[in-house]
Protein backbone atom coordinates (compact mmCIF):
# COMPACT_ATOMS: atom_id res chain seq x y z
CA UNK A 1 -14.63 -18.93 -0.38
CA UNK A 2 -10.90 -18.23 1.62
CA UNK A 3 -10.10 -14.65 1.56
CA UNK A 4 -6.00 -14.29 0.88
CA UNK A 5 -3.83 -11.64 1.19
CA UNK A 6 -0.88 -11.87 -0.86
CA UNK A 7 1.16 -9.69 1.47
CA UNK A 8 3.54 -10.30 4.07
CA UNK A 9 3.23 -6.68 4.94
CA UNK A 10 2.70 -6.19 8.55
CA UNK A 11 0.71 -2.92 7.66
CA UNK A 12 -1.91 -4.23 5.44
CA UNK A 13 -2.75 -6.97 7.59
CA UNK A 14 -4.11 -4.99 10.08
CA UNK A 15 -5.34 -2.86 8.03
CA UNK A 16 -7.57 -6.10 5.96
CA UNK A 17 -8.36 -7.23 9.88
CA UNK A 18 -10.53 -4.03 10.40
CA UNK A 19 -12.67 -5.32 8.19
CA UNK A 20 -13.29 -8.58 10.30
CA UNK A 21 -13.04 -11.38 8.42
CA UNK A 22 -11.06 -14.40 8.24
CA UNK A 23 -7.99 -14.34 5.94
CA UNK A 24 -4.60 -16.24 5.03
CA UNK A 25 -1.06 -14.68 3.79
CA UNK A 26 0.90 -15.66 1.02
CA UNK A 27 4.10 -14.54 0.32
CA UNK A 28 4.26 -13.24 -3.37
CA UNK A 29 6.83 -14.51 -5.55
CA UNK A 30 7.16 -11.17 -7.19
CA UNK A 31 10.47 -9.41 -9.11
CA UNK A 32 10.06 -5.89 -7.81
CA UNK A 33 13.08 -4.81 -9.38
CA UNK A 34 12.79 -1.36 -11.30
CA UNK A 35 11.38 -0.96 -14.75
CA UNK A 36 13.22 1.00 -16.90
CA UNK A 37 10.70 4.53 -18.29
CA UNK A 38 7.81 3.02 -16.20
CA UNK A 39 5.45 5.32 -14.23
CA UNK A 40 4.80 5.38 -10.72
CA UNK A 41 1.22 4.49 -11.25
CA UNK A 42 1.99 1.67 -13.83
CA UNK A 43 4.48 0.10 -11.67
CA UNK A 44 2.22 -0.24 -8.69
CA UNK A 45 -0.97 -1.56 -10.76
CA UNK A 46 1.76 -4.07 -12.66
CA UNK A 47 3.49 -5.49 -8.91
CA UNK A 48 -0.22 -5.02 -7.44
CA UNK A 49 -1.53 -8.01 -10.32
CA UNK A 50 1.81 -9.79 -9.97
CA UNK A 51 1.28 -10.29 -6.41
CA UNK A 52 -2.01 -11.27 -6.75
CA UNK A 53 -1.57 -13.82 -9.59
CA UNK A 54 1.23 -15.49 -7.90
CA UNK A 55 -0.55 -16.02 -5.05
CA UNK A 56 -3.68 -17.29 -7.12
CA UNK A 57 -0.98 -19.83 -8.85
CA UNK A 58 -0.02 -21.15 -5.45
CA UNK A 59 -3.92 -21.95 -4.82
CA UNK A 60 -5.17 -23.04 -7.71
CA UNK A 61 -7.08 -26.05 -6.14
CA UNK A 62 -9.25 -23.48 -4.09
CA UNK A 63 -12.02 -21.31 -4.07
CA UNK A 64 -10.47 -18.39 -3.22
CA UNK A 65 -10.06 -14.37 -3.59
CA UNK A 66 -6.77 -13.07 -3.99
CA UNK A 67 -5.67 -9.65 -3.05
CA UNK A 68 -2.72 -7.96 -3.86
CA UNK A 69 -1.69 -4.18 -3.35
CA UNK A 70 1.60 -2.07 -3.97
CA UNK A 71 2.34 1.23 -3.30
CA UNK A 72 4.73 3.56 -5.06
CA UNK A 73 6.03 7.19 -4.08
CA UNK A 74 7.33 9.80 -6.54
CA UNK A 75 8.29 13.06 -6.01
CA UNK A 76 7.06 14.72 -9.13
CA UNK A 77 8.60 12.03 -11.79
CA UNK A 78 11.04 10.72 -9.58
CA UNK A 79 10.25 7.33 -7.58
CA UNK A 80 10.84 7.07 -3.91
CA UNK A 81 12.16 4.23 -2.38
CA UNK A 82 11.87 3.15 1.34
CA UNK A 83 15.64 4.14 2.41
CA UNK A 84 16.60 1.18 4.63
CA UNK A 85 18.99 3.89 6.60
CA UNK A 86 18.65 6.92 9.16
CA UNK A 87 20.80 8.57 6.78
CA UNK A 88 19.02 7.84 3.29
CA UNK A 89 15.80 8.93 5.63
CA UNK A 90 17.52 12.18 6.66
CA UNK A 91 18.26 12.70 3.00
CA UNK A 92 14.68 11.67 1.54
CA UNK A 93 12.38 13.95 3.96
CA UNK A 94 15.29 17.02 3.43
CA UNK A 95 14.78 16.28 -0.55
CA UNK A 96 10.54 16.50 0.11
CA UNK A 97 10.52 19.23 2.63
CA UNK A 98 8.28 21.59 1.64
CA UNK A 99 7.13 19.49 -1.60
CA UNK A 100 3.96 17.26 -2.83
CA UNK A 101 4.64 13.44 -2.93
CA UNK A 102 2.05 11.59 -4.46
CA UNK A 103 1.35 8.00 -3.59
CA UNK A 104 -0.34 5.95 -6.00
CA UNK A 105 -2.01 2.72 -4.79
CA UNK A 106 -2.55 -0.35 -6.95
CA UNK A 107 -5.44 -2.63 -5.69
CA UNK A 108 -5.90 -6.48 -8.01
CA UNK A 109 -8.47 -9.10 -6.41
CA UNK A 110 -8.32 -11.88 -8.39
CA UNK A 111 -10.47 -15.12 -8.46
CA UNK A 112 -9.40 -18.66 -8.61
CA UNK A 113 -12.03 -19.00 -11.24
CA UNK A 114 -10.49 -16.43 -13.36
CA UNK A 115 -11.72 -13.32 -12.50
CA UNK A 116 -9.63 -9.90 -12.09
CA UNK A 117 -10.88 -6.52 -10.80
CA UNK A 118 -8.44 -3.86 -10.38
CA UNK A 119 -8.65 -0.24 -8.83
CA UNK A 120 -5.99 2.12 -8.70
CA UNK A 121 -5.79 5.16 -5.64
CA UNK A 122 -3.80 8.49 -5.58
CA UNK A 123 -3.08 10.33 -2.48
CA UNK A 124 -1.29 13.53 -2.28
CA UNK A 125 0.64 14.65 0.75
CA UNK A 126 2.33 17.94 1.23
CA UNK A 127 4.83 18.07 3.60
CA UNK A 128 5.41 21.29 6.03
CA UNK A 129 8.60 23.22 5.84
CA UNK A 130 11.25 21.11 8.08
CA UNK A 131 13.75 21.89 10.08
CA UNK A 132 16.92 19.40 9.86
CA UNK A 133 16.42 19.10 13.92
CA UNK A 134 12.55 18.44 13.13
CA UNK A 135 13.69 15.59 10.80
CA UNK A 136 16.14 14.09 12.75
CA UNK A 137 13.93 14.10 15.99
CA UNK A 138 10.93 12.65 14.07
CA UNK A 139 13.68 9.93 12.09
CA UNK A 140 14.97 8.88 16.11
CA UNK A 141 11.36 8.93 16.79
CA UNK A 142 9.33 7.30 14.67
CA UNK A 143 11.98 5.25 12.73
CA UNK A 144 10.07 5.06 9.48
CA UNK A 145 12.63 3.11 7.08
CA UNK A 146 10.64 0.75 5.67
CA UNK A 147 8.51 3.26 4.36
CA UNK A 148 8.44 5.17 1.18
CA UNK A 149 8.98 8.94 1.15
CA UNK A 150 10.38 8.03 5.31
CA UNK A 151 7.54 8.70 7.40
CA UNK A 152 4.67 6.62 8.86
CA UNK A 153 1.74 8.95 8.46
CA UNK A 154 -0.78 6.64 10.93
CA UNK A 155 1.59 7.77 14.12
CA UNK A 156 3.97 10.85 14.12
CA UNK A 157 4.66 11.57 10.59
CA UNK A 158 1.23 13.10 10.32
CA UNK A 159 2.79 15.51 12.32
CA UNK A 160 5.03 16.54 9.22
CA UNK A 161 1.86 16.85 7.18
CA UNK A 162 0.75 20.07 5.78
CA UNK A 163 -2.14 18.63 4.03
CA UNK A 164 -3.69 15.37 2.64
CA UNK A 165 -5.23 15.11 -0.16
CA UNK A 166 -6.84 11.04 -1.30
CA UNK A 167 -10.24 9.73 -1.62
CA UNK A 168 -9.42 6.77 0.08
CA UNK A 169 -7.53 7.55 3.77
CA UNK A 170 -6.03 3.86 4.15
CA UNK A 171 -4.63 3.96 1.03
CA UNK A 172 -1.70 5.67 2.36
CA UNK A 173 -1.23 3.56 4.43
CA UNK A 174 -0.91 0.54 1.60
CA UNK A 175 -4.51 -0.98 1.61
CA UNK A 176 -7.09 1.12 0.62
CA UNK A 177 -10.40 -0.72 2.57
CA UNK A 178 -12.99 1.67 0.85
CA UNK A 179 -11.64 0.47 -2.70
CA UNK A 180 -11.65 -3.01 -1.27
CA UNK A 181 -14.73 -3.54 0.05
CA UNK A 182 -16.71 -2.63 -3.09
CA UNK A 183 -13.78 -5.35 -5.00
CA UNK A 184 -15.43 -7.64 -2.57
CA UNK A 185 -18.67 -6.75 -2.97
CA UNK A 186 -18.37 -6.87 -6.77
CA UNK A 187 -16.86 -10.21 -6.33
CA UNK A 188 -20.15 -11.39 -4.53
CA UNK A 189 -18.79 -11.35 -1.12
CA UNK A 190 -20.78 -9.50 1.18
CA UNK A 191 -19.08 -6.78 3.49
CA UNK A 192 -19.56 -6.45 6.17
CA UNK A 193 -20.10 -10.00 6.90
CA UNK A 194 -22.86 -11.70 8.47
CA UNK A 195 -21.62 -13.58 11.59
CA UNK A 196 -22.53 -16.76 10.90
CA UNK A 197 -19.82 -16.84 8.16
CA UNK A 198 -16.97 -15.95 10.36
């Protein structure tokens, strides 16, 4: 059975190579253009399947498990997007200074045979009271702009934290392994794996 991540995401590959086992990338053919009155969570269980089916279309003569995983950030109903800029940063942590983002996770593992297991992951992070010297240190810093809500929380942006809240710690980070490995399980892979099947 081939293990595939349907990710180019430098983030959740080394996040899936924790768990030690041998795995291919795809890159998903997936519109991730906004959805007009969809919800955070809905849009990240909806681009988390899409992901995961196009990759599953792509390898359709294997035996194989498919995962695919998207994250989306809203502060209360309104949806963060990774700002691309210094600037857009600078204005995205000043907007959620102070405040409570939540992250919700989508997690699809699909089968080539047909099979589809999905979990979904919230995580809640309040951020501390920031200075606008504080968030343009930790911008020059840590240069977080391919990330939602403009910090990377597994180096110095935890340093902006005020407190976490999620059941599953790597799912802020894009992947969440706890949620995976019982996908896996479920799916009849066993994790961790026995050496001889590395």
């Amino acid at each position: 059975m081939q293990l595939i991540l349907a990710s180019t995401s430098r983030y959740r590959q080394n996040l899936l190579k924790r768990l030690g086992m041998p795995f291919t990338c795809i890159a998903p053919d997936v519109d991730e253009a906004i959805v007009a009155d969809e919800t955070a969570s809905a849009r990240a269980k909806r681009l988390a399947h899409s992901k995961a089916a196009s990759a599953v279309r792509d390898q359709a003569d294997l035996a194989a498990l498919v995962i695919g995983s998207d994250q989306v950030a809203c502060l209360n109903d309104q949806i963060l997007r990774k700002p691309g800029t210094a600037d857009r940063a600078v204005a995205q942590l000043t907007q959620c200074s102070g405040k409570k983002i939540r992250f919700w996770t989508g997690l699809t593992l699909l089968s080539s045979a047909g099979h589809h297991w999905h979990e979904m992951v919230h995580s809640d992070v309040t951020l501390r009271h920031l200075t606008p010297e504080e968030i343009k240190r930790y911008i020059e810093l840590d240069y977080p702009l391919d990330c939602a809500g403009s910090f990377k929380w597994e180096s110095l942006g935890i340093s902006l934290f005020e407190r976490l809240e999620t059941e599953d710690p790597t799912a802020l980070e894009g992947l969440p392994l706890i949620k995976l490995c019982g996908l896996l399980r479920t799916a009849g892979l066993s994790v961790p794996l026995a050496s001889e099947h590395l």
